[in-house]
PDB file of N, CA and C in Angstrom:
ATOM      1  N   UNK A   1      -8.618   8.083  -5.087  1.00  0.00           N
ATOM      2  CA  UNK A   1      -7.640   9.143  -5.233  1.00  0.00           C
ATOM      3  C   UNK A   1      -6.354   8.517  -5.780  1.00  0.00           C
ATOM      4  N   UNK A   2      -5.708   9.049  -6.985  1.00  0.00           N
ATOM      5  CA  UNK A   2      -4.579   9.127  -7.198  1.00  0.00           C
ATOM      6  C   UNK A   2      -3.783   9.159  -6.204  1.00  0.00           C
ATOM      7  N   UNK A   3      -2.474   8.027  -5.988  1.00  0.00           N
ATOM      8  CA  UNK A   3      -1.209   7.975  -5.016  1.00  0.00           C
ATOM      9  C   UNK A   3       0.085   8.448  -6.322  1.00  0.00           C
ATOM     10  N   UNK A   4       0.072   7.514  -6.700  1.00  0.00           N
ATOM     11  CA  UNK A   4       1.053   8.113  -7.726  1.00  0.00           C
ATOM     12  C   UNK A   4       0.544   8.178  -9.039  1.00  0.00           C
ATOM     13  N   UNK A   5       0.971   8.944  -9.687  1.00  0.00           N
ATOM     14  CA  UNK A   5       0.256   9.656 -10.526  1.00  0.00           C
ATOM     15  C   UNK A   5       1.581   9.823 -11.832  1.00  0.00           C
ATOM     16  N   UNK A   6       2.577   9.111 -11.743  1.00  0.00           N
ATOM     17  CA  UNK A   6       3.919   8.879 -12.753  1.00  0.00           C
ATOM     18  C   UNK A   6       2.778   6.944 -13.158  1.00  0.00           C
ATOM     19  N   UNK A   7       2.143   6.049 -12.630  1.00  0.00           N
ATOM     20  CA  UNK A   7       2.225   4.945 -12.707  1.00  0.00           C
ATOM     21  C   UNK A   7       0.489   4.782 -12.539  1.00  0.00           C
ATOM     22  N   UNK A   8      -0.181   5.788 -12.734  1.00  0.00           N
ATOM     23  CA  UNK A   8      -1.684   5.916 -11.944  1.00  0.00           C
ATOM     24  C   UNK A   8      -2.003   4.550 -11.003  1.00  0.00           C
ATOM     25  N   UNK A   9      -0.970   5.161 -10.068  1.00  0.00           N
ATOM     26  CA  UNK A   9      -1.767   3.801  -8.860  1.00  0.00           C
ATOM     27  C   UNK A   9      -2.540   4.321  -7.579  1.00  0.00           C
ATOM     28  N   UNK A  10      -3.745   3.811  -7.396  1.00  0.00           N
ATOM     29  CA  UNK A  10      -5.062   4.890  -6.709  1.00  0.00           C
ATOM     30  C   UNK A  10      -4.662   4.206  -5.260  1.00  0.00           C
ATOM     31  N   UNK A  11      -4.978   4.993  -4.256  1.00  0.00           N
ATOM     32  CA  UNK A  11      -5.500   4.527  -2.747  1.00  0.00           C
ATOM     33  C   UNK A  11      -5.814   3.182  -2.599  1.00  0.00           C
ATOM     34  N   UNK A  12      -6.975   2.620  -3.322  1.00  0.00           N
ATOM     35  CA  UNK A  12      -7.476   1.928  -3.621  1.00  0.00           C
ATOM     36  C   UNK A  12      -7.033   0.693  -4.099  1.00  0.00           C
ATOM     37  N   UNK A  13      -5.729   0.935  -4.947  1.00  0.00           N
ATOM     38  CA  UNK A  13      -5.125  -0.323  -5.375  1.00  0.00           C
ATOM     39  C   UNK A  13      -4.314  -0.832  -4.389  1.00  0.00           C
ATOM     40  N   UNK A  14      -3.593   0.034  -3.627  1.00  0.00           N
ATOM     41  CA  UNK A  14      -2.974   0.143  -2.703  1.00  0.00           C
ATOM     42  C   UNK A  14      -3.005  -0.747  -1.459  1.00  0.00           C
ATOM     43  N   UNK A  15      -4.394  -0.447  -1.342  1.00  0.00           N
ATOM     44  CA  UNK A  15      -5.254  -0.784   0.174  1.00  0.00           C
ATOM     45  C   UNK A  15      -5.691  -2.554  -0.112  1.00  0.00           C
ATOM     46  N   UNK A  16      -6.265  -2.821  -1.719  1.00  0.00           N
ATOM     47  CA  UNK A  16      -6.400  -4.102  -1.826  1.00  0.00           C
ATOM     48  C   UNK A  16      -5.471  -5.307  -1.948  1.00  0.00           C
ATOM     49  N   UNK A  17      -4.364  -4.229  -2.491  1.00  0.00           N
ATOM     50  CA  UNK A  17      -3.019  -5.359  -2.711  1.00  0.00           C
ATOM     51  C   UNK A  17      -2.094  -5.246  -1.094  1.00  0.00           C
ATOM     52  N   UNK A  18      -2.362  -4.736  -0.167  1.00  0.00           N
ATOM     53  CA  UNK A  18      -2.257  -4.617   1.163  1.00  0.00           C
ATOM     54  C   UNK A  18      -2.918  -5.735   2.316  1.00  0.00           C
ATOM     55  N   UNK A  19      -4.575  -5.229   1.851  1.00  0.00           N
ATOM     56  CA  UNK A  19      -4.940  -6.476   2.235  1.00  0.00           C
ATOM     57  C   UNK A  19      -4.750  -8.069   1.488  1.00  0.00           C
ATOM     58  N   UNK A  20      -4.969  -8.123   0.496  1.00  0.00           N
ATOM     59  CA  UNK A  20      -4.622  -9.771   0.041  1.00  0.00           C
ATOM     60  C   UNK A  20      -3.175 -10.413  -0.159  1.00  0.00           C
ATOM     61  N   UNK A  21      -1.759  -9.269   0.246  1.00  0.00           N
ATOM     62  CA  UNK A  21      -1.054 -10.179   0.290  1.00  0.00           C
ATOM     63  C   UNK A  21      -0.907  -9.457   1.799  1.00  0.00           C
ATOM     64  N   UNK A  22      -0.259  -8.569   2.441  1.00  0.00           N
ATOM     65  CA  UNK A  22       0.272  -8.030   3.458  1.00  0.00           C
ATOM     66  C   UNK A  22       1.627  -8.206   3.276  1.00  0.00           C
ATOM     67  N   UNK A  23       2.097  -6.451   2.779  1.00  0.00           N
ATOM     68  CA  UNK A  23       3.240  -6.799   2.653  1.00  0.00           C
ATOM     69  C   UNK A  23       3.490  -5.834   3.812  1.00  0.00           C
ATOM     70  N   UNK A  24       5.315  -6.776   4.478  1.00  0.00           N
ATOM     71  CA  UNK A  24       5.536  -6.013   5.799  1.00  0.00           C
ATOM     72  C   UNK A  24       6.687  -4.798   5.378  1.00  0.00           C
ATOM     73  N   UNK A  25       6.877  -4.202   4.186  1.00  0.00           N
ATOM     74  CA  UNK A  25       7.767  -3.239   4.277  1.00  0.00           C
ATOM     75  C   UNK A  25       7.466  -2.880   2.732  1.00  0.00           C
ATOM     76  N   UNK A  26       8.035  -1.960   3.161  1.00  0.00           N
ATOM     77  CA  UNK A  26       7.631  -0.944   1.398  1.00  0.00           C
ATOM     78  C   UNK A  26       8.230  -1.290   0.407  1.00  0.00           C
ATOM     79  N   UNK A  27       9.352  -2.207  -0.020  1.00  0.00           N
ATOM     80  CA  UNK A  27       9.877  -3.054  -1.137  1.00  0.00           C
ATOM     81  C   UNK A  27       8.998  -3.869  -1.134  1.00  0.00           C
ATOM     82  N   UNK A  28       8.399  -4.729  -0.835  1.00  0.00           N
ATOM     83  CA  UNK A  28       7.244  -5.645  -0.958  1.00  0.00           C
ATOM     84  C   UNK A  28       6.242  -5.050  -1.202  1.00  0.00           C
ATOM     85  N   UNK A  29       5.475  -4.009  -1.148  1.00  0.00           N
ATOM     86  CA  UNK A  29       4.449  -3.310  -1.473  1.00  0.00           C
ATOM     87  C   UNK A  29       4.595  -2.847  -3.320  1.00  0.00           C
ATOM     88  N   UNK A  30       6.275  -2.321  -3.244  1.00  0.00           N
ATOM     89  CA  UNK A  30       6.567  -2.264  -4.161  1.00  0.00           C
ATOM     90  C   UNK A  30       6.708  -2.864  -5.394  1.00  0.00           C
ATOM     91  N   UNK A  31       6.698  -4.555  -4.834  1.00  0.00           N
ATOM     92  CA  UNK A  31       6.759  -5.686  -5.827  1.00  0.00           C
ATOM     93  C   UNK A  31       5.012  -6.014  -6.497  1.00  0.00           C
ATOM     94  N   UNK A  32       4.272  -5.546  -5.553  1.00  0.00           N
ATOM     95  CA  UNK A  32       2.792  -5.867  -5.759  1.00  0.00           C
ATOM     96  C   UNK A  32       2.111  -4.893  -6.591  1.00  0.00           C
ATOM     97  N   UNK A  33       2.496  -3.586  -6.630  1.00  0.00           N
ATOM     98  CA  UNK A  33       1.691  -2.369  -6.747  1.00  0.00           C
ATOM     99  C   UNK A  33       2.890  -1.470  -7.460  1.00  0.00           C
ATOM    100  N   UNK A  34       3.034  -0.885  -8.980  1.00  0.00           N
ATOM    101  CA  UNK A  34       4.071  -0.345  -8.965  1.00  0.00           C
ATOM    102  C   UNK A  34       3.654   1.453  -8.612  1.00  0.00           C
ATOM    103  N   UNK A  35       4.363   1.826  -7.465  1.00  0.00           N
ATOM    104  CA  UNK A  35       4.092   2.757  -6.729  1.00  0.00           C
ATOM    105  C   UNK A  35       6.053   2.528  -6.252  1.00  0.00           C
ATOM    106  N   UNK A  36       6.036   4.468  -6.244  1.00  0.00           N
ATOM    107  CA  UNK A  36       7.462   5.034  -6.187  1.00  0.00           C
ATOM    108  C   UNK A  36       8.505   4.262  -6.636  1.00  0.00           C
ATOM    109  N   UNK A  37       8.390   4.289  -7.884  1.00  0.00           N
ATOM    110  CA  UNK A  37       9.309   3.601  -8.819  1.00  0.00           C
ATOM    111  C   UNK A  37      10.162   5.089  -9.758  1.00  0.00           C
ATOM    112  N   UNK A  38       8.854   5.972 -10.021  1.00  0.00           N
ATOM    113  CA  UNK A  38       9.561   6.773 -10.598  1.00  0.00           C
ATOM    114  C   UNK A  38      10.426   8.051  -9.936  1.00  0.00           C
ATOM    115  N   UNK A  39       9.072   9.196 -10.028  1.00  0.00           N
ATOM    116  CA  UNK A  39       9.867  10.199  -9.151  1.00  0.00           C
ATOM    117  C   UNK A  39       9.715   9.929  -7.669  1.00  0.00           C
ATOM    118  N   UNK A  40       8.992   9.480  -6.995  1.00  0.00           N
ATOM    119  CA  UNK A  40       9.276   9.166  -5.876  1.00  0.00           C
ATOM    120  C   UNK A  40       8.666  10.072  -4.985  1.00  0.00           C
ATOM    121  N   UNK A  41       7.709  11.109  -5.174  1.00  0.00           N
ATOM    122  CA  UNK A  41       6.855  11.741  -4.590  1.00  0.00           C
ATOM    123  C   UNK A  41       5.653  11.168  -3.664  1.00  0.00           C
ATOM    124  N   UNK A  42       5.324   9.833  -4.451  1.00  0.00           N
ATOM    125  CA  UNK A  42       4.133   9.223  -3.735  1.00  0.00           C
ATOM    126  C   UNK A  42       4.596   8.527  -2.385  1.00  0.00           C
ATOM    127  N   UNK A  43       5.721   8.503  -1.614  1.00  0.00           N
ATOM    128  CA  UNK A  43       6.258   6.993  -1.202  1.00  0.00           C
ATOM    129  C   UNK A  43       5.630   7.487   0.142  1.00  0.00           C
ATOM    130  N   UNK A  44       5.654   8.561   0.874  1.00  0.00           N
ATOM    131  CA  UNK A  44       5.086   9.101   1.995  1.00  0.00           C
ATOM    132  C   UNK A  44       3.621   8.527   2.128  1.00  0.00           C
ATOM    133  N   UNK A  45       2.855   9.056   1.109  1.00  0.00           N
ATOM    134  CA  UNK A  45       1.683   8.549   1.104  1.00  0.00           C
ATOM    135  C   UNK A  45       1.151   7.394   1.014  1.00  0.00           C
ATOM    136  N   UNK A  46       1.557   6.685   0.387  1.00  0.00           N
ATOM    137  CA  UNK A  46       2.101   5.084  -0.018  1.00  0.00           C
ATOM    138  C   UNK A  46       2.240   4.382   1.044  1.00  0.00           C
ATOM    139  N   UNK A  47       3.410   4.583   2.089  1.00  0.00           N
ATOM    140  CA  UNK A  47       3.768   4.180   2.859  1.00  0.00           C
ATOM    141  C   UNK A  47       2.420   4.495   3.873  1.00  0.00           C
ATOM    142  N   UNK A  48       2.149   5.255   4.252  1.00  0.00           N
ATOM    143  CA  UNK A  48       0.977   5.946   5.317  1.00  0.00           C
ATOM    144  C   UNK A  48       0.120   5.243   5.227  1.00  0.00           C
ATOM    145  N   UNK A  49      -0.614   4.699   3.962  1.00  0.00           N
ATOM    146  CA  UNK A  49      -1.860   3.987   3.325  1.00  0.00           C
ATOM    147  C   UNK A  49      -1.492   2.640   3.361  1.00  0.00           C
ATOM    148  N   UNK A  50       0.074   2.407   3.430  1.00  0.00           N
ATOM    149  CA  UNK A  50      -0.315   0.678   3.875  1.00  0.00           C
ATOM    150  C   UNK A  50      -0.033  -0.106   5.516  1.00  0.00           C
ATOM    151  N   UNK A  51       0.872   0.966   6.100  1.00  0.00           N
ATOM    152  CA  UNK A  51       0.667   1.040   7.640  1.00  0.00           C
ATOM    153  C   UNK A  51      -0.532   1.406   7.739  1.00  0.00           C
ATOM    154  N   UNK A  52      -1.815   2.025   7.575  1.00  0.00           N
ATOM    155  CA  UNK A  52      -2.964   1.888   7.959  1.00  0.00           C
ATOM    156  C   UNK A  52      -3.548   1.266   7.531  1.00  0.00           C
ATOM    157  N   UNK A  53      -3.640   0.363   6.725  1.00  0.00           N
ATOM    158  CA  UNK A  53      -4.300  -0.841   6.264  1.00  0.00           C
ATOM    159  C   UNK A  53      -3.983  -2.079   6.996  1.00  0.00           C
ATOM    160  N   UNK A  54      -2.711  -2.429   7.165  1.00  0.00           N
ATOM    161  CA  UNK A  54      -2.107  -3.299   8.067  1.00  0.00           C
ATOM    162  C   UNK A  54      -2.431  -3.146   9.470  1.00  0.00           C
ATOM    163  N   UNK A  55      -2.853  -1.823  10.008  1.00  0.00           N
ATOM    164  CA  UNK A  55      -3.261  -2.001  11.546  1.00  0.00           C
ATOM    165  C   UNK A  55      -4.627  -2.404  10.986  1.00  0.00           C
ATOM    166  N   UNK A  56      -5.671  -1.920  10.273  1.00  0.00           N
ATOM    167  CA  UNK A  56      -7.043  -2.502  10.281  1.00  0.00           C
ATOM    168  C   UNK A  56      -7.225  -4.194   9.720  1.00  0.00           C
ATOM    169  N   UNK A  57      -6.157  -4.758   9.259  1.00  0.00           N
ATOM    170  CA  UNK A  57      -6.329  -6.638   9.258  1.00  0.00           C
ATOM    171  C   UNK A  57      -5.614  -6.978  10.174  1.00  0.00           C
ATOM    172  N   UNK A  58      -5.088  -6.422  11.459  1.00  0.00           N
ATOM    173  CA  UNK A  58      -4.183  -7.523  12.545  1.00  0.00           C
ATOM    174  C   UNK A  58      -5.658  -7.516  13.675  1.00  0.00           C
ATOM    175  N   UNK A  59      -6.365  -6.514  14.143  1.00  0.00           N
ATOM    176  CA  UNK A  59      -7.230  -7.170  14.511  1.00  0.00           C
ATOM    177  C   UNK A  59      -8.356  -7.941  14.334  1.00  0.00           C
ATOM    178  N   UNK A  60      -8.604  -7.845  13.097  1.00  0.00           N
ATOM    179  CA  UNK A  60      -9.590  -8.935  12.486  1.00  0.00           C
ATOM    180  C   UNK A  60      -8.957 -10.290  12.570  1.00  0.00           C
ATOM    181  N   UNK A  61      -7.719 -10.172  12.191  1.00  0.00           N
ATOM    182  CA  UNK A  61      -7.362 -11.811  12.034  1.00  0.00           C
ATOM    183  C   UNK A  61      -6.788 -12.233  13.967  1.00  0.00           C
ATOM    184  N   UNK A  62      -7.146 -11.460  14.830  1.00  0.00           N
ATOM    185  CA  UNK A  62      -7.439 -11.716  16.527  1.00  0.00           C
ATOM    186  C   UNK A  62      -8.585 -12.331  16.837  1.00  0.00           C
ATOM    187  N   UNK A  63      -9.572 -11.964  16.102  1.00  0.00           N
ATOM    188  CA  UNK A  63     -10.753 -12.240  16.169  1.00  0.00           C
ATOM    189  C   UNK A  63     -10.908 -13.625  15.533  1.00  0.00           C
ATOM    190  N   UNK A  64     -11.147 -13.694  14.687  1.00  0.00           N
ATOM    191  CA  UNK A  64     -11.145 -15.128  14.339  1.00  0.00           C
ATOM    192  C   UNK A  64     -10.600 -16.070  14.234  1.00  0.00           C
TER     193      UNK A  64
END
């Protein structure tokens, strides 16, 4: 699914550049992925999709 759609950046890109760097705040997400740069509609969603990505790698990396 389309997140932003000014920069076509998908769920998907989102979630991978989330997991391989982990960024801890949405300017850093921002540096990885260009998402809400323009109009700024996506950032809710954006934001939502990488706080839930970030809770699903803190317990994996407990585990091992």
């Amino acid at each position: 699914m389309y997140v932003c759609l000014c920069n076509a950046v998908s769920d998907k890109a989102i979630r991978t550049a989330v997991r391989l760097h982990q960024p801890q705040t949405f300017q850093q997400l921002k540096r990885l992925v260009l998402v809400g740069t323009q109009c700024g509609k996506c950032v809710c969603v954006a934001r939502r999709i990488m706080e839930d990505e970030l809770q699903h790698i803190a317990p994996l990396e407990n585990i091992a």
